[in-house]
C-alpha atoms as a PDB file:
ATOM      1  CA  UNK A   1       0.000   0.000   0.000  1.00  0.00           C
ATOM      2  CA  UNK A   2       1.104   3.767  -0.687  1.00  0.00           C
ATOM      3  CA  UNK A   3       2.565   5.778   1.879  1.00  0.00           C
ATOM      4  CA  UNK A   4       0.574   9.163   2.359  1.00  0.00           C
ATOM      5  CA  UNK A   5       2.431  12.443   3.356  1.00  0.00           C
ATOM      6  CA  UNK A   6      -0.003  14.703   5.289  1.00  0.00           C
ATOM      7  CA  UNK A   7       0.425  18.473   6.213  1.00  0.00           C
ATOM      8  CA  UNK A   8      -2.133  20.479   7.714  1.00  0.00           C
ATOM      9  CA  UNK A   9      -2.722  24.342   9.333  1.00  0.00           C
ATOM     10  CA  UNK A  10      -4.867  25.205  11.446  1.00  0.00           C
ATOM     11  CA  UNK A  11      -6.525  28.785  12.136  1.00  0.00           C
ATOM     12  CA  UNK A  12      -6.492  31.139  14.221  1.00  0.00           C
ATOM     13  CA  UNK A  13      -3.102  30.281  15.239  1.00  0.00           C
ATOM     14  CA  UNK A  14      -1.095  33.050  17.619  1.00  0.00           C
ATOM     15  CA  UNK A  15       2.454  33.591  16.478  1.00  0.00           C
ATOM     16  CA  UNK A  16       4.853  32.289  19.416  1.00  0.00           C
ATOM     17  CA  UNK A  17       2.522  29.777  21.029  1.00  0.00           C
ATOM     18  CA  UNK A  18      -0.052  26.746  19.882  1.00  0.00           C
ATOM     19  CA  UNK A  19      -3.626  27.481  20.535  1.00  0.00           C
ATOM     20  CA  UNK A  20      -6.694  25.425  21.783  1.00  0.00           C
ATOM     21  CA  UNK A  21      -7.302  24.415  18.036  1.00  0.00           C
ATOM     22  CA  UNK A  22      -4.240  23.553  17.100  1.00  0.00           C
ATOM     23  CA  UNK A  23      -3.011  21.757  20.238  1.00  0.00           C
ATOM     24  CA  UNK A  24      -6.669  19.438  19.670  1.00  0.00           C
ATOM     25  CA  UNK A  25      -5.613  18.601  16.127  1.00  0.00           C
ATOM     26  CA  UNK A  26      -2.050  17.431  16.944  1.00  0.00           C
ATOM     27  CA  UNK A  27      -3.195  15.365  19.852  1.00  0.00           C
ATOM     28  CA  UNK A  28      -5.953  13.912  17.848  1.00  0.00           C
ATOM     29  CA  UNK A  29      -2.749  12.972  15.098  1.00  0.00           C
ATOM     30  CA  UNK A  30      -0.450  11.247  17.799  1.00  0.00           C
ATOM     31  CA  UNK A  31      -3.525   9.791  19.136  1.00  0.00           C
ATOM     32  CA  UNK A  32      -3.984   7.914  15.913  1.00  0.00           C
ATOM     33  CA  UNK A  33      -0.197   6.270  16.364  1.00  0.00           C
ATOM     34  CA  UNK A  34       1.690   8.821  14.349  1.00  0.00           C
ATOM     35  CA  UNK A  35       4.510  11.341  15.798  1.00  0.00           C
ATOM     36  CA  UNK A  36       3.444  14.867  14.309  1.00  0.00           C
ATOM     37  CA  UNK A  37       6.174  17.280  13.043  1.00  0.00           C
ATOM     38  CA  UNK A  38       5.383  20.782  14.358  1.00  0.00           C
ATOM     39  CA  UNK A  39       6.539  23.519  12.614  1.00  0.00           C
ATOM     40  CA  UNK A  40       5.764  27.185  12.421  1.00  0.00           C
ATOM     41  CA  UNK A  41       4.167  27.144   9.341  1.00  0.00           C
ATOM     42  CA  UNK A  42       2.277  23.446   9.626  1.00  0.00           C
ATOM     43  CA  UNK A  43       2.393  20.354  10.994  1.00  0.00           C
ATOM     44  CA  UNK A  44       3.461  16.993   9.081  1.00  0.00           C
ATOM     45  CA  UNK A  45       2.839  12.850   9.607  1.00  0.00           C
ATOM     46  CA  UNK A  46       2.877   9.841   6.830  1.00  0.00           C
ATOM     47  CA  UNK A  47       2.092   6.861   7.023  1.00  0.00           C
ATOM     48  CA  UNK A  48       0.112   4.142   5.438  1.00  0.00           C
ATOM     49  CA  UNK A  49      -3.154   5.659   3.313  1.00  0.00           C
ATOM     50  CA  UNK A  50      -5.736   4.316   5.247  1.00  0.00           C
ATOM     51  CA  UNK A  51      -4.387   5.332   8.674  1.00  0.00           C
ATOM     52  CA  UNK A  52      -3.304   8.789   7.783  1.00  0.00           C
ATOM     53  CA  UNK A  53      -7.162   8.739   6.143  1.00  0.00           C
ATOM     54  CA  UNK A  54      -8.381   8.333   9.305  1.00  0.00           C
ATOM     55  CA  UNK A  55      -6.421  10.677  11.180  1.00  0.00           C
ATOM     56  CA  UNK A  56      -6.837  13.554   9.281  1.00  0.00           C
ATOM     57  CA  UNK A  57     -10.578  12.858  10.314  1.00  0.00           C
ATOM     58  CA  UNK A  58     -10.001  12.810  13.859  1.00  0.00           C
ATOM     59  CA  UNK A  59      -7.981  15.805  13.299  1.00  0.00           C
ATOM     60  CA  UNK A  60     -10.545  17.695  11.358  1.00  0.00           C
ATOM     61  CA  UNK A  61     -12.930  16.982  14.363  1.00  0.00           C
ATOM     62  CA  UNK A  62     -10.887  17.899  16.844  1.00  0.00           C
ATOM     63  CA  UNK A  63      -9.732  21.246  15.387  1.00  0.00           C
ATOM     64  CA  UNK A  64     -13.079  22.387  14.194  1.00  0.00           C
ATOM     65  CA  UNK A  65     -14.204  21.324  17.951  1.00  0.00           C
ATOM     66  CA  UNK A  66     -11.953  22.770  20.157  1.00  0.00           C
ATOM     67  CA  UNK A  67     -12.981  26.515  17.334  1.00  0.00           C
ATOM     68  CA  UNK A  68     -10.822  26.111  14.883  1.00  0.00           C
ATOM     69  CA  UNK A  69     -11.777  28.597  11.995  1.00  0.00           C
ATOM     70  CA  UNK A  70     -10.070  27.008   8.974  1.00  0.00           C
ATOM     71  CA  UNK A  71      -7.964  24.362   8.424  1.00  0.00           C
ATOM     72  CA  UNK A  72      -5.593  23.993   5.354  1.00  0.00           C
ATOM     73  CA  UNK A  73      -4.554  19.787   4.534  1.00  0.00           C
ATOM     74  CA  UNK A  74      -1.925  18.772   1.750  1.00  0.00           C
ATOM     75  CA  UNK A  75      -2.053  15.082   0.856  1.00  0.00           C
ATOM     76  CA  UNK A  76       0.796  14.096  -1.463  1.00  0.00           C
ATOM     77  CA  UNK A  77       1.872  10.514  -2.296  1.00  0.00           C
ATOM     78  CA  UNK A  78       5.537   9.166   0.004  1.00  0.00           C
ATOM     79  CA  UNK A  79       5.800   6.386  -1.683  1.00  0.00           C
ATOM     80  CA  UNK A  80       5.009   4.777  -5.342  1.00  0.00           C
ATOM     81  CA  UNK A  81       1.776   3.237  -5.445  1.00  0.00           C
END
């Protein structure tokens, strides 16, 4: 199976710190089994296509829940199909 490279942003984000939103989303990622990348400007996981799926659904509930007002998810392939 293909490996999926996720990144995703979440708004409104404070410069300097992680808000609710954004904390909610990365917790609902490591949750899932993966180990997040944080960066200022996103934050990054791959895996396997069905689990990183799945977790980018957890993550979309978890943002949006905890008042996230956007959030912003690349999908590109990591591996050859």
């Amino acid at each position: 199976m293909a490996g999926y490279r996720a990144e995703f942003m979440v708004e409104p984000f404070v410069e300097g710190s992680l808000g609710p939103a954004v904390v909610a989303a990365v917790d609902a990622v490591a949750e899932s089994g993966f180990e997040p990348l944080v960066d200022a400007f996103g934050t990054t996981f791959e895996g396997e296509e069905d689990r990183v799926v799945a977790a980018l659904a957890e993550m979309l509930h978890a943002a949006m829940g905890a008042g996230a007002t956007r959030v912003t998810v690349q999908v590109e392939r990591a591996s050859p199909p």
